[in-house]
N, C-alpha and C. Protein backbone atom coordinates (compact mmCIF):
# COMPACT_ATOMS: atom_id res chain seq x y z
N UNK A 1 45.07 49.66 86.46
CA UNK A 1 44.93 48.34 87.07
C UNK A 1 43.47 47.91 87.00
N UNK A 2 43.26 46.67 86.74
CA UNK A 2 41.75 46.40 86.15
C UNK A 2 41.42 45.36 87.57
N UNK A 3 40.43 46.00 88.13
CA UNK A 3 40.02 45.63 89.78
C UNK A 3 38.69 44.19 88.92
N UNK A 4 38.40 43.43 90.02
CA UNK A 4 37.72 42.39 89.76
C UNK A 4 36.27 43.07 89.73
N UNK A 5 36.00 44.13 90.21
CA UNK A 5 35.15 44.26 89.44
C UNK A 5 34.73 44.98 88.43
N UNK A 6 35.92 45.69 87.29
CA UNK A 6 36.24 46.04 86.61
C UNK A 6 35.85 44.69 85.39
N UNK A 7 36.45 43.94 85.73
CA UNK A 7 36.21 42.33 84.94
C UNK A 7 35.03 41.66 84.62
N UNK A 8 34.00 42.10 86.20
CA UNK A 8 32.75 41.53 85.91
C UNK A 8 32.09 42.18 84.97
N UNK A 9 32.45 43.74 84.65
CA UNK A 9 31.83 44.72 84.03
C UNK A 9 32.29 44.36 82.91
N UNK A 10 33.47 43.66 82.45
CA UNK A 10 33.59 43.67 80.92
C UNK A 10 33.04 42.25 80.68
N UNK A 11 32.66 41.74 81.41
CA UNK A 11 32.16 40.23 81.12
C UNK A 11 30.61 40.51 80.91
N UNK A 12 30.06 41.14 81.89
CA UNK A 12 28.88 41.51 81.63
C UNK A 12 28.65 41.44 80.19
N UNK A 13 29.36 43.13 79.34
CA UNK A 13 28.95 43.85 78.36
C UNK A 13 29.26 42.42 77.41
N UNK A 14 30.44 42.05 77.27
CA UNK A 14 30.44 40.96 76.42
C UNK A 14 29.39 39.81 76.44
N UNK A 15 28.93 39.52 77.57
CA UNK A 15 27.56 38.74 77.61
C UNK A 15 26.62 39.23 77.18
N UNK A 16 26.36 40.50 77.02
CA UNK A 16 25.26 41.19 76.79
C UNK A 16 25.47 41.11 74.55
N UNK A 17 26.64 41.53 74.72
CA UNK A 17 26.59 41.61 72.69
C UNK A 17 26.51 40.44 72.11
N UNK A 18 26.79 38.94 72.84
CA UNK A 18 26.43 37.86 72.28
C UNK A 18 25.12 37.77 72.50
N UNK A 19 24.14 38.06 73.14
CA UNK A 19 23.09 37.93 73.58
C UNK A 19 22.16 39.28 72.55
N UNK A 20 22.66 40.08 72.32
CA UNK A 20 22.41 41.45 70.86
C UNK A 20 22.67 40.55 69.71
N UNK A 21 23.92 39.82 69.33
CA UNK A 21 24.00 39.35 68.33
C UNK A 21 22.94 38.29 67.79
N UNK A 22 22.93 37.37 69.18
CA UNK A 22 21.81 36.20 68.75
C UNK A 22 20.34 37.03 68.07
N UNK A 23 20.43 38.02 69.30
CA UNK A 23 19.08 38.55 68.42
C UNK A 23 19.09 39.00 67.27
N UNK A 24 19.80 40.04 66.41
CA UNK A 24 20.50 40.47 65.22
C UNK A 24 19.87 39.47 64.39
N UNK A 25 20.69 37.92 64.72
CA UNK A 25 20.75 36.89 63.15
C UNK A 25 18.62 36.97 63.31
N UNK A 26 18.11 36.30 64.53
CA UNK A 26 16.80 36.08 64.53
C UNK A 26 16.08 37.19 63.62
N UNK A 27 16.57 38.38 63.66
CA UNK A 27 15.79 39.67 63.10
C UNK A 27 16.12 39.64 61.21
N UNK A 28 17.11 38.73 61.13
CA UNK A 28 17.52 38.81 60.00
C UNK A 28 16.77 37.50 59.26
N UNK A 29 16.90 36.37 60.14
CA UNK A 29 16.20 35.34 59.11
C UNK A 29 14.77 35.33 59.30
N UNK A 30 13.62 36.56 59.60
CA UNK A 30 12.52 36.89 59.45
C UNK A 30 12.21 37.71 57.88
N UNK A 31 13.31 37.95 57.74
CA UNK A 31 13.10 38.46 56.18
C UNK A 31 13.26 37.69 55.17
N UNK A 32 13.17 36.63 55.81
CA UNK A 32 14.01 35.31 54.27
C UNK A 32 12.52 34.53 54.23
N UNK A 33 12.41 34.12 52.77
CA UNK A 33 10.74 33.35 52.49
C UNK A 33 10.72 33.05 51.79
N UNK A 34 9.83 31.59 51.56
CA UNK A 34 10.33 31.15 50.41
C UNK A 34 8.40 30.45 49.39
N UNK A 35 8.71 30.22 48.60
CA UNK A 35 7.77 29.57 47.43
C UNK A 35 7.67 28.70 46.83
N UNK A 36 7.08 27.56 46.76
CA UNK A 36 7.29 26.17 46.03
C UNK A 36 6.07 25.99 45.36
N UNK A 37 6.82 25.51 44.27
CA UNK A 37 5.31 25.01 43.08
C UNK A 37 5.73 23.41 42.71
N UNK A 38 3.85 23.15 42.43
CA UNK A 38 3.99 21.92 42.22
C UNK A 38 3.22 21.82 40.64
N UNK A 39 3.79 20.43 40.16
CA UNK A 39 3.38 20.35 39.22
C UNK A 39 2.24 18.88 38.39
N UNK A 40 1.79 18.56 38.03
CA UNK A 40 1.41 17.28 37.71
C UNK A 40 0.92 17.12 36.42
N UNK A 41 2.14 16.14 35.52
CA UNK A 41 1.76 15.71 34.55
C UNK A 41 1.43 14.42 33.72
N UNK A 42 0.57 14.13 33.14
CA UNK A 42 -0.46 13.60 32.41
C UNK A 42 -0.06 12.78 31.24
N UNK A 43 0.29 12.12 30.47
CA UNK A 43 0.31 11.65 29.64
C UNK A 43 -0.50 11.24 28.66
N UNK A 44 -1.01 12.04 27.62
CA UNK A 44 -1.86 11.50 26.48
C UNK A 44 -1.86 10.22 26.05
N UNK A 45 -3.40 9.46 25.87
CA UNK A 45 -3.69 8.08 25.32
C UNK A 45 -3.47 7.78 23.91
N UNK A 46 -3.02 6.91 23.59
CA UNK A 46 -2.71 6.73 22.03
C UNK A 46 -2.51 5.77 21.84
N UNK A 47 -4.02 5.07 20.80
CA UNK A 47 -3.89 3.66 19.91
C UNK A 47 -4.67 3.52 18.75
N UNK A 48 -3.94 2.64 18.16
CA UNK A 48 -4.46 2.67 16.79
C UNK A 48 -4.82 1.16 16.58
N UNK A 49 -6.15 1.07 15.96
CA UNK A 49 -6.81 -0.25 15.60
C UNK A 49 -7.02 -0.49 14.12
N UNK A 50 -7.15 -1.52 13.47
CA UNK A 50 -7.94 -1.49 12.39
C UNK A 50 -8.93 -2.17 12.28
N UNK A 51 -9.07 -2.21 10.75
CA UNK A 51 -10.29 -3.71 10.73
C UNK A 51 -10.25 -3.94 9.29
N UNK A 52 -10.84 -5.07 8.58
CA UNK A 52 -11.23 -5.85 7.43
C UNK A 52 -12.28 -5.54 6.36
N UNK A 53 -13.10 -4.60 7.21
CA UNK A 53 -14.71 -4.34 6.89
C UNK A 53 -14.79 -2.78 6.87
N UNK A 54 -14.06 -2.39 7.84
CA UNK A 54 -14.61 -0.92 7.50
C UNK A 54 -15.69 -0.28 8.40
N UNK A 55 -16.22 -1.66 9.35
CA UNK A 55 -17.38 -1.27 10.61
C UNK A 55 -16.55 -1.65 11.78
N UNK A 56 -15.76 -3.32 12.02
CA UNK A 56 -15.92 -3.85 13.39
C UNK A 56 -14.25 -3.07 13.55
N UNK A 57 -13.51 -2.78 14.36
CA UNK A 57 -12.31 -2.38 14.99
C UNK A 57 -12.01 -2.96 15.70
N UNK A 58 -10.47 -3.57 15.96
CA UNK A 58 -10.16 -4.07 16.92
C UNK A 58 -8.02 -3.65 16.95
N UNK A 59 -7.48 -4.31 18.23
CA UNK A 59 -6.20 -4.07 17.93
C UNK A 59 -5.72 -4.84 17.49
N UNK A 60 -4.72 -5.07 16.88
CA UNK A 60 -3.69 -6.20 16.07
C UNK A 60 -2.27 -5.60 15.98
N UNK A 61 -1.87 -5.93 17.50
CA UNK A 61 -0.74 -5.34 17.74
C UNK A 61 0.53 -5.77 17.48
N UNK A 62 0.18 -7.29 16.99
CA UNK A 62 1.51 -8.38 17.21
C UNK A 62 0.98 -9.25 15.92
N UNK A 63 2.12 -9.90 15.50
CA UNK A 63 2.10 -10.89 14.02
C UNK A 63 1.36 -11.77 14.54
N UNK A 64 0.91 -12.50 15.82
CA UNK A 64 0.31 -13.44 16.06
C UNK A 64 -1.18 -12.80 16.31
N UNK A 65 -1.75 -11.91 16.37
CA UNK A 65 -3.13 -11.19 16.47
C UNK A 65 -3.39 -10.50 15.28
N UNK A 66 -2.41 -10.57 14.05
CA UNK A 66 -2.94 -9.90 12.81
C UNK A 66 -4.18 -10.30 11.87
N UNK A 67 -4.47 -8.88 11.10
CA UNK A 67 -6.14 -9.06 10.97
C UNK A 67 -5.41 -9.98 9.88
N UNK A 68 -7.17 -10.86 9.22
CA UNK A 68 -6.74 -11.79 8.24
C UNK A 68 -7.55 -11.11 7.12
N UNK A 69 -6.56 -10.34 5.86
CA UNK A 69 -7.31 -9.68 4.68
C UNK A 69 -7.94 -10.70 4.08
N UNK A 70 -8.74 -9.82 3.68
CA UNK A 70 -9.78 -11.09 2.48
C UNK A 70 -9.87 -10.44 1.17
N UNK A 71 -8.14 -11.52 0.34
CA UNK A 71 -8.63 -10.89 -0.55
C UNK A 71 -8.90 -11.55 -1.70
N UNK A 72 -9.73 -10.97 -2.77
CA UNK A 72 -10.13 -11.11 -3.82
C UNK A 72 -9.80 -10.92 -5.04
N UNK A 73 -10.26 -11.89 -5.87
CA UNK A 73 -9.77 -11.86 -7.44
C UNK A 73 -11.12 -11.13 -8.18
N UNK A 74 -10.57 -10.38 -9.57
CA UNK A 74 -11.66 -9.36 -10.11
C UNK A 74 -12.70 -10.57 -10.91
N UNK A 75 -13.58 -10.18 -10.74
CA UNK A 75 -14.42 -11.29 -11.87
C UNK A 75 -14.09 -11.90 -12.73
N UNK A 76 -13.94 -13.34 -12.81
CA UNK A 76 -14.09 -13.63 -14.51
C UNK A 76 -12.69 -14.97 -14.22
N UNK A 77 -12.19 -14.51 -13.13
CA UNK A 77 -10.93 -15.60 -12.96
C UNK A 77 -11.68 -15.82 -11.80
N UNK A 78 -10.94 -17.29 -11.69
CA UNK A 78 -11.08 -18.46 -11.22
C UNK A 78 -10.86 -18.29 -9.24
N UNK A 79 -11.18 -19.12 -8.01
CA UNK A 79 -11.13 -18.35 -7.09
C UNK A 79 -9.47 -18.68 -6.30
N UNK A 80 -8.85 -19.10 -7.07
CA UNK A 80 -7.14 -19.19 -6.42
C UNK A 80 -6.53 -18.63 -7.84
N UNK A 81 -5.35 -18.41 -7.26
CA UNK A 81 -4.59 -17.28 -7.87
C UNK A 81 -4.19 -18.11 -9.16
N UNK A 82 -3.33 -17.53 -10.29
CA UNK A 82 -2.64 -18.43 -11.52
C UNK A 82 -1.37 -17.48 -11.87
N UNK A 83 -0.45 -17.90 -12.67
CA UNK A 83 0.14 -16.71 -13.03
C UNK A 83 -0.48 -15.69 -13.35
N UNK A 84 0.00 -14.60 -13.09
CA UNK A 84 -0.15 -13.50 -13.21
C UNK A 84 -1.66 -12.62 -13.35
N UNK A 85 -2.08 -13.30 -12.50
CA UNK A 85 -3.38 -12.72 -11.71
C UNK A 85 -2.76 -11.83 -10.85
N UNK A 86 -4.26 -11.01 -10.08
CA UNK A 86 -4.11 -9.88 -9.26
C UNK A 86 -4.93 -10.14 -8.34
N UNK A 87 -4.90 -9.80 -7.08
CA UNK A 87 -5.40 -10.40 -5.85
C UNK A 87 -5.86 -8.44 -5.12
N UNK A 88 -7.36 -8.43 -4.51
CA UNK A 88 -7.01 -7.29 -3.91
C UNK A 88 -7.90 -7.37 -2.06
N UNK A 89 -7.43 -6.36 -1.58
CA UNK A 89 -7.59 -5.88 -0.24
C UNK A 89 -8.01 -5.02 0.54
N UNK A 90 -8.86 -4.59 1.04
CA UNK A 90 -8.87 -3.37 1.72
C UNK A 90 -8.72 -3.75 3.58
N UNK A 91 -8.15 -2.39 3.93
CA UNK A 91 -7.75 -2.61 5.18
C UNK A 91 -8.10 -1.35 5.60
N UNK A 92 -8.96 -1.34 7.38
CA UNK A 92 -9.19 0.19 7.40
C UNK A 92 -8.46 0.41 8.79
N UNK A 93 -7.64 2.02 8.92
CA UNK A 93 -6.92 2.14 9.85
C UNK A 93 -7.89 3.47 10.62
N UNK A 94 -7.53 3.34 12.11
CA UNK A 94 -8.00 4.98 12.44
C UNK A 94 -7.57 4.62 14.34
N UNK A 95 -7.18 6.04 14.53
CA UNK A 95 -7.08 6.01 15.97
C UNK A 95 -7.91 5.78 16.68
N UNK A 96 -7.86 5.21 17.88
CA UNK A 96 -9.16 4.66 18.38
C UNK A 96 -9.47 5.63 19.47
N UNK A 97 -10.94 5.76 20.26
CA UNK A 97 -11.51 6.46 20.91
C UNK A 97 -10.67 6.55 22.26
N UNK A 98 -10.46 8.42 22.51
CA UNK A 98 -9.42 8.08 23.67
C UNK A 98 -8.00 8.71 23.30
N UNK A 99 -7.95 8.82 21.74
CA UNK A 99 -6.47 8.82 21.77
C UNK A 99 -6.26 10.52 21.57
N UNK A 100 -5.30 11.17 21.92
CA UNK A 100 -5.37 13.03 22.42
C UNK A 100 -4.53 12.86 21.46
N UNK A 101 -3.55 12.40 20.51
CA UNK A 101 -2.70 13.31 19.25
C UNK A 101 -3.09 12.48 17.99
N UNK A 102 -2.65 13.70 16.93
CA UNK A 102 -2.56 13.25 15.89
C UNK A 102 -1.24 11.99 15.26
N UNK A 103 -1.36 11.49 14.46
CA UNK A 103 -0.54 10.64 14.07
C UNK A 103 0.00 10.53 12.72
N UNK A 104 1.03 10.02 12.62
CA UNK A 104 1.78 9.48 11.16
C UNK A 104 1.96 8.08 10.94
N UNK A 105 0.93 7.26 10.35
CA UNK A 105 1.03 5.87 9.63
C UNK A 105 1.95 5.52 8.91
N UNK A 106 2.86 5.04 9.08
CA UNK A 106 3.80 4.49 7.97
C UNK A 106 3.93 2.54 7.72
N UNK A 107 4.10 2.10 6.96
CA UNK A 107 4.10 0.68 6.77
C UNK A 107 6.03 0.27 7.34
N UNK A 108 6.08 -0.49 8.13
CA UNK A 108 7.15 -0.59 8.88
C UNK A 108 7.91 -1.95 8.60
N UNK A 109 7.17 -2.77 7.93
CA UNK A 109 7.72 -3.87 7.44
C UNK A 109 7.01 -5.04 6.96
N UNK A 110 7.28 -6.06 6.22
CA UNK A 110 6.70 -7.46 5.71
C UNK A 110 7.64 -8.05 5.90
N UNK A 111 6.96 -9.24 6.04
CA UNK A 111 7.40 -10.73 6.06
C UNK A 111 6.90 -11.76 5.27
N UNK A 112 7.44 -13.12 4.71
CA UNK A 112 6.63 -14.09 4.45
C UNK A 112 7.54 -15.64 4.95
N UNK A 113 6.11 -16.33 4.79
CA UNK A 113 6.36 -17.40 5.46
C UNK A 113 7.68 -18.29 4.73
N UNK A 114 8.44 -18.65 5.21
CA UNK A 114 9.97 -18.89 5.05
C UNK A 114 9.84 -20.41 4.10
N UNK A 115 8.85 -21.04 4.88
CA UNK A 115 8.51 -22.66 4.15
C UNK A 115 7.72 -22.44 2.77
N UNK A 116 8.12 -20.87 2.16
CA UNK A 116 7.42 -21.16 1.16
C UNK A 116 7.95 -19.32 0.34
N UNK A 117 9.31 -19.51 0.93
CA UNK A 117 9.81 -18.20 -0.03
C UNK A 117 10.23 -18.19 -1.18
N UNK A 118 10.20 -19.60 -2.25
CA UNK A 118 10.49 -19.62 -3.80
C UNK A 118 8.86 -19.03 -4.17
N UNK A 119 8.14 -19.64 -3.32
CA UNK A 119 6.43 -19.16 -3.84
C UNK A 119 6.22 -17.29 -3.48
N UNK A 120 6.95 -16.99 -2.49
CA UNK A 120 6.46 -15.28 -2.62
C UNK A 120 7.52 -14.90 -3.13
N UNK A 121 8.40 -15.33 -3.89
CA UNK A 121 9.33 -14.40 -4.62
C UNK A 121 8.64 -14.36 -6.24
N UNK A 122 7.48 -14.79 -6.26
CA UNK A 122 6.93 -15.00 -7.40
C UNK A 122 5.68 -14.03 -7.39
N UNK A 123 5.70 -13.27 -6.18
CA UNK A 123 4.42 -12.07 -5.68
C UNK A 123 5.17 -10.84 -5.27
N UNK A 124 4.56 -9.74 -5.99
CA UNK A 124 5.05 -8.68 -6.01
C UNK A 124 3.41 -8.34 -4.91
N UNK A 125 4.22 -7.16 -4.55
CA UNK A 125 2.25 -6.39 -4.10
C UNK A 125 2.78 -4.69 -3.90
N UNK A 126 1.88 -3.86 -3.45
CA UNK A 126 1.59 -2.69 -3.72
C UNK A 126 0.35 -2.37 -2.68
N UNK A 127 0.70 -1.39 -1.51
CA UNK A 127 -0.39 -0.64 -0.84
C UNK A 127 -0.66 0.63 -1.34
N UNK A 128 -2.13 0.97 -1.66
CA UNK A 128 -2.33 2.66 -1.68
C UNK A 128 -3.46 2.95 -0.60
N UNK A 129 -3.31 4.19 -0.64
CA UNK A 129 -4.70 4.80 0.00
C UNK A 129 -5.45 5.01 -0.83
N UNK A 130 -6.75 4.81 -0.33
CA UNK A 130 -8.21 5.39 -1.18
C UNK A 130 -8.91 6.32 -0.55
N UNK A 131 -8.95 7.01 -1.50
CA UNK A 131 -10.19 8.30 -0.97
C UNK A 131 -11.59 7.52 -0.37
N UNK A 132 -11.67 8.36 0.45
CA UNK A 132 -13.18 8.13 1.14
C UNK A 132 -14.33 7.47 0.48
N UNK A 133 -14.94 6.22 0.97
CA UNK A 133 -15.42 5.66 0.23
C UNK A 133 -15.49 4.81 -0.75
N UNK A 134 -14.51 4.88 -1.37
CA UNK A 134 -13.90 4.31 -2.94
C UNK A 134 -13.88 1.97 -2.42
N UNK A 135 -13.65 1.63 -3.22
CA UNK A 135 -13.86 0.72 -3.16
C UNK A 135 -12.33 -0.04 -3.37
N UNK A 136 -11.90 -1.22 -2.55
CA UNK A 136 -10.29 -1.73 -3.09
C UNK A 136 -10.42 -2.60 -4.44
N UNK A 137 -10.13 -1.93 -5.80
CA UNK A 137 -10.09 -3.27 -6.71
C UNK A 137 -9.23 -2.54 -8.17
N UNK A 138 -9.20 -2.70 -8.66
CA UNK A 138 -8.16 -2.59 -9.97
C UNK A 138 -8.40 -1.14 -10.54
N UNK A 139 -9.49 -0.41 -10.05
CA UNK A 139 -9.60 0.92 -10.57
C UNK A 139 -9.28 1.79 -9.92
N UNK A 140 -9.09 1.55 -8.34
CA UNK A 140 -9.03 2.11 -7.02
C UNK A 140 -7.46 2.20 -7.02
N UNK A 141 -6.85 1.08 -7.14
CA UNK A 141 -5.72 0.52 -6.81
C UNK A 141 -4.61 0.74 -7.84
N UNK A 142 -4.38 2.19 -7.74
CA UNK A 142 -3.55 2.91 -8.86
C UNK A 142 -2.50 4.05 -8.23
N UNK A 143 -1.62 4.55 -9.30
CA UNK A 143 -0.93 5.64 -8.82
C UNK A 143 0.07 5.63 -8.02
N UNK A 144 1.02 6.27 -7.31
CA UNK A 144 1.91 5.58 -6.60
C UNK A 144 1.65 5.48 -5.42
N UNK A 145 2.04 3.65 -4.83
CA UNK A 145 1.82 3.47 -3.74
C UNK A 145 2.43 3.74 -2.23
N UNK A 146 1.93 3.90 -1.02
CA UNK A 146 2.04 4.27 0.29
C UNK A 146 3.19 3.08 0.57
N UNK A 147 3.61 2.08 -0.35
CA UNK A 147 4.57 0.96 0.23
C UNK A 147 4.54 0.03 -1.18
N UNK A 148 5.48 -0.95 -0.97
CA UNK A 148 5.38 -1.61 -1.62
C UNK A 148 6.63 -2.18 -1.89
N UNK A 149 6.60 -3.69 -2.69
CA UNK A 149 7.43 -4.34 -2.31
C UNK A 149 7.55 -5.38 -3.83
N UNK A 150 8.68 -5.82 -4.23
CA UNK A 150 8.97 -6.54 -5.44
C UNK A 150 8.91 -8.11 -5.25
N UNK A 151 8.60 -8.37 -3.75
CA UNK A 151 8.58 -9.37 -3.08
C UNK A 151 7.35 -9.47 -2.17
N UNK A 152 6.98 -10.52 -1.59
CA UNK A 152 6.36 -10.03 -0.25
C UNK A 152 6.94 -9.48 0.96
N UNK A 153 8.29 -10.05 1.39
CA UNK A 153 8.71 -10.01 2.24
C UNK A 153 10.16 -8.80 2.49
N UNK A 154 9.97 -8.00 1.13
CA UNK A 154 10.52 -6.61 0.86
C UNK A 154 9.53 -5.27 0.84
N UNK A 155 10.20 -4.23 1.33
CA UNK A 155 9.31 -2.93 1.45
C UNK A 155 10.25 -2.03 1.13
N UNK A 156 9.57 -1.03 -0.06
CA UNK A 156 9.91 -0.01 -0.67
C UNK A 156 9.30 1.32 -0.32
N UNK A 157 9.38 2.28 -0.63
CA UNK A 157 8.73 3.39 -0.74
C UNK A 157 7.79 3.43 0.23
N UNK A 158 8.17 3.00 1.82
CA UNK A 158 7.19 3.53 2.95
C UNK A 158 6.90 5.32 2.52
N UNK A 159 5.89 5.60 2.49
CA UNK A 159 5.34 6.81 2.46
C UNK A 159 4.19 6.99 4.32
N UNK A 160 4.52 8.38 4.81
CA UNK A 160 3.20 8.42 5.79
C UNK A 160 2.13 8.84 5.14
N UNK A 161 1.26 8.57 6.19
CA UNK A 161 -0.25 8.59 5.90
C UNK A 161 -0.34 9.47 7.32
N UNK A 162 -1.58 10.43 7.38
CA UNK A 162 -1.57 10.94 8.39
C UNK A 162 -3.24 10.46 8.84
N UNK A 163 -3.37 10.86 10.05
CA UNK A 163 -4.43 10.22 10.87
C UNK A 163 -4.54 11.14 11.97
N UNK A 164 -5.93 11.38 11.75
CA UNK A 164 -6.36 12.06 12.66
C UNK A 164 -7.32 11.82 13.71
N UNK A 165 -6.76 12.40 15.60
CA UNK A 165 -7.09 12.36 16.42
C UNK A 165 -9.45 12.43 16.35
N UNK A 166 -10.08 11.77 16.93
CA UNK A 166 -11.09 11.95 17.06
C UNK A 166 -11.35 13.99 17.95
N UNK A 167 -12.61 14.43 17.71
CA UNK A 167 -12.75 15.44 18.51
C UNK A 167 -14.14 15.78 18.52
N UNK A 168 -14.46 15.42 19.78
CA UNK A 168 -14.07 15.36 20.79
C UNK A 168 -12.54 13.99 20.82
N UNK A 169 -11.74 13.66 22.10
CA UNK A 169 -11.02 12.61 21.81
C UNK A 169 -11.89 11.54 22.18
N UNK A 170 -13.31 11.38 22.68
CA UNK A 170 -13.86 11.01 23.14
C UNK A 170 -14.30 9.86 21.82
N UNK A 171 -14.30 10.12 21.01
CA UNK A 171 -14.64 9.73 19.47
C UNK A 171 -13.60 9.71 18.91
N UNK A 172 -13.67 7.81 17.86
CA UNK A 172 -12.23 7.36 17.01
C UNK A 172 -12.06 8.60 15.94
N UNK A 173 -10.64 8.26 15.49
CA UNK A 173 -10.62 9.31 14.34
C UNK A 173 -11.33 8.93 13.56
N UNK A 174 -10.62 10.02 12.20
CA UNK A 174 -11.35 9.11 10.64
C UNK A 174 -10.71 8.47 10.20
N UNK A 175 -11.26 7.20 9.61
CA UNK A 175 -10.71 6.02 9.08
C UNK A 175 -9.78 6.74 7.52
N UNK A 176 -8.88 5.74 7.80
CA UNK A 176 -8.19 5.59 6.09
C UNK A 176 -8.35 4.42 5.89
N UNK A 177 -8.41 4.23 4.72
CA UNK A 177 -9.11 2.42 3.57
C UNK A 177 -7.40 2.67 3.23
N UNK A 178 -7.02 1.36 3.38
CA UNK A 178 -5.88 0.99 2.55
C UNK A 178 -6.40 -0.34 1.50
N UNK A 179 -5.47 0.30 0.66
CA UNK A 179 -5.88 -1.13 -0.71
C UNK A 179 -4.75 -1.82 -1.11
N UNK A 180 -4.58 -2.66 -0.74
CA UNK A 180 -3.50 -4.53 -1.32
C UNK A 180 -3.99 -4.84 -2.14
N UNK A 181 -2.62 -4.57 -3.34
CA UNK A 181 -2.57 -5.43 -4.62
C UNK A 181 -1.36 -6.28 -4.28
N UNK A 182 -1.81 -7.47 -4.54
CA UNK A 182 -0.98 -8.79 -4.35
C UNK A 182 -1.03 -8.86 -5.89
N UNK A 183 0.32 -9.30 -6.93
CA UNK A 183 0.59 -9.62 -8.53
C UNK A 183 1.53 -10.86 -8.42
N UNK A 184 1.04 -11.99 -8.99
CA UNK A 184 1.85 -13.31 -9.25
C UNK A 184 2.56 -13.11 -10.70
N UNK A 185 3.60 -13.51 -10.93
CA UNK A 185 4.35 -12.96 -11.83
C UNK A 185 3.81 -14.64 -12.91
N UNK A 186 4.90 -14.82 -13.65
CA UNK A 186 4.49 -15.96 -14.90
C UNK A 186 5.40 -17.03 -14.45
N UNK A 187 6.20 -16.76 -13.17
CA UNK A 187 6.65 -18.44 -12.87
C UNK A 187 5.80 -18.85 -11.46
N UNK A 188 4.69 -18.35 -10.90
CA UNK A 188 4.11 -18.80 -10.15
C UNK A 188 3.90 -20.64 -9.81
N UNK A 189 4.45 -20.69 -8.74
CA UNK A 189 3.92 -22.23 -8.73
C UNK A 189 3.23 -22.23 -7.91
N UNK A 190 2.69 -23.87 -8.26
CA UNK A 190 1.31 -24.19 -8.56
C UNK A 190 1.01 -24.95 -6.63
N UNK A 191 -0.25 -25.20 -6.27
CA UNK A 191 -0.08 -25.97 -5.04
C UNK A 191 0.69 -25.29 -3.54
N UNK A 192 0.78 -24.11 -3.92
CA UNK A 192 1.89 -23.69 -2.83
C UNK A 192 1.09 -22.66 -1.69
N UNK A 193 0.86 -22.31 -0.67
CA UNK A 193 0.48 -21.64 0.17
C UNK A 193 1.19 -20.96 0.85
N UNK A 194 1.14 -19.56 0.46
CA UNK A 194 2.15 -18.25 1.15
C UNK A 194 1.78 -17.43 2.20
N UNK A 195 2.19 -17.52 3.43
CA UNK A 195 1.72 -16.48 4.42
C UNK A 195 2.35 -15.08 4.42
N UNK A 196 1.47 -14.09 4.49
CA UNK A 196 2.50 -13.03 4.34
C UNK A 196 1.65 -11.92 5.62
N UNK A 197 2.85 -11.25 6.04
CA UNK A 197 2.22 -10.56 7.33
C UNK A 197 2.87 -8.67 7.33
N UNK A 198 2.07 -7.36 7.23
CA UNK A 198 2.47 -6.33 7.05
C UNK A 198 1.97 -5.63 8.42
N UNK A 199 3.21 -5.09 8.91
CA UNK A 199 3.31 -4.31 10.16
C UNK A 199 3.39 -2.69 9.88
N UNK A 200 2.48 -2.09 10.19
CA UNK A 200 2.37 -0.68 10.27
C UNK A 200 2.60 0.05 11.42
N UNK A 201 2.85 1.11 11.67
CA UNK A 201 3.72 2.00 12.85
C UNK A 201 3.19 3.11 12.68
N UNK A 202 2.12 3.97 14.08
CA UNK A 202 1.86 5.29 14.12
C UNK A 202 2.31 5.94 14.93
N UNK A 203 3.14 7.05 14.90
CA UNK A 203 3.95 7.82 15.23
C UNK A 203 3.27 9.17 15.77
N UNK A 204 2.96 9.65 16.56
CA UNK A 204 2.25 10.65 17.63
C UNK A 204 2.84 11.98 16.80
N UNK A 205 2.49 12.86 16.16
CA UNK A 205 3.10 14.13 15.88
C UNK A 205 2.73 15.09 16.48
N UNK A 206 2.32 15.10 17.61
CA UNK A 206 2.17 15.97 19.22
C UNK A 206 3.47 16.14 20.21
């Protein structure tokens, strides 16, 4: 027969092992710990400018800010184009100061001015690279080209060009000279004014 105070005694002990248990878990989540890492990342600068000259740099990011080539006929002809004259260009590319990867130049597309596409279907042209130094004109402007087009406003044979990061990055890369041969074929007409606009694309190989 279980006397009342038989009862308090089992109430007790049972008060007492919930009161063991609470302690138990406490003793247990003193062994649990934990570690967190942080991280922070950065994004490398990257742009590419050209220029006309070969000294001043600037960006020409958009068809409406493109540089304006100046180009030239070889001695001896006249100073606007005729049939089948040759017109030439140099253009200089290089990453600009600042920029942390190397790059891949490729020619990404042409256009020409629409009010006057019977007149550039009568102009073929041709980009190459020139070695360091070299000059853009009919002796330079050989071999197979980095682009080129049977039209103005067609592009063939994009080839990359590679370009390299300045180093420190603190300093532009080294320049590449590109050379434009513009060729009027033998139905060139006469009086006509052609705009033509070439978009190049450098590609981060980092």
């Amino acid at each position: 027969m279980v006397t009342k105070a038989t009862q308090r005694k089992i109430g007790a002990v049972l008060a007492g092992g919930l009161v063991l248990g609470i302690g138990t878990a406490a003793t247990l989540a003193a062994w649990n710990d934990s570690e967190f890492a942080n991280g922070t990342f950065t994004a490398g600068a990257f742009n590419l400018e050209g220029s006309t000259d070969g000294t001043t740099y600037a960006d020409h990011s958009t068809a409406g800010t493109a540089a304006t080539l100046a180009f030239t006929l070889p001695a001896g002809l006249v100073s606007n184009m005729s049939p089948s004259s040759t017109v030439y260009a140099g253009f200089w590319v290089r990453l600009a100061a600042g920029t942390t990867s190397a790059a891949n130049l490729t020619a990404s597309g042409a256009t020409a001015d629409p009010a006057a596409t019977s007149n550039s279907d009568h102009l073929s042209y041709a980009i190459y690279q020139l070695a360091p130094g070299a000059t853009c004109n009919a002796a330079s402007a050989t071999g197979t080209p980095v682009a080129s087009g049977a039209t103005l406003d067609a592009l063939t044979g994009a080839t990359a060009i590679p370009l390299t990061a300045g180093a420190p990055a603190t300093d532009p890369g080294t320049a590449v000279q590109l050379c434009f041969r513009v060729t009027a074929d033998a139905a060139l007409e006469p009086s006509l004014v052609t705009d033509a606009t070439w978009s190049f694309t450098a590609t981060s190989t980092n």
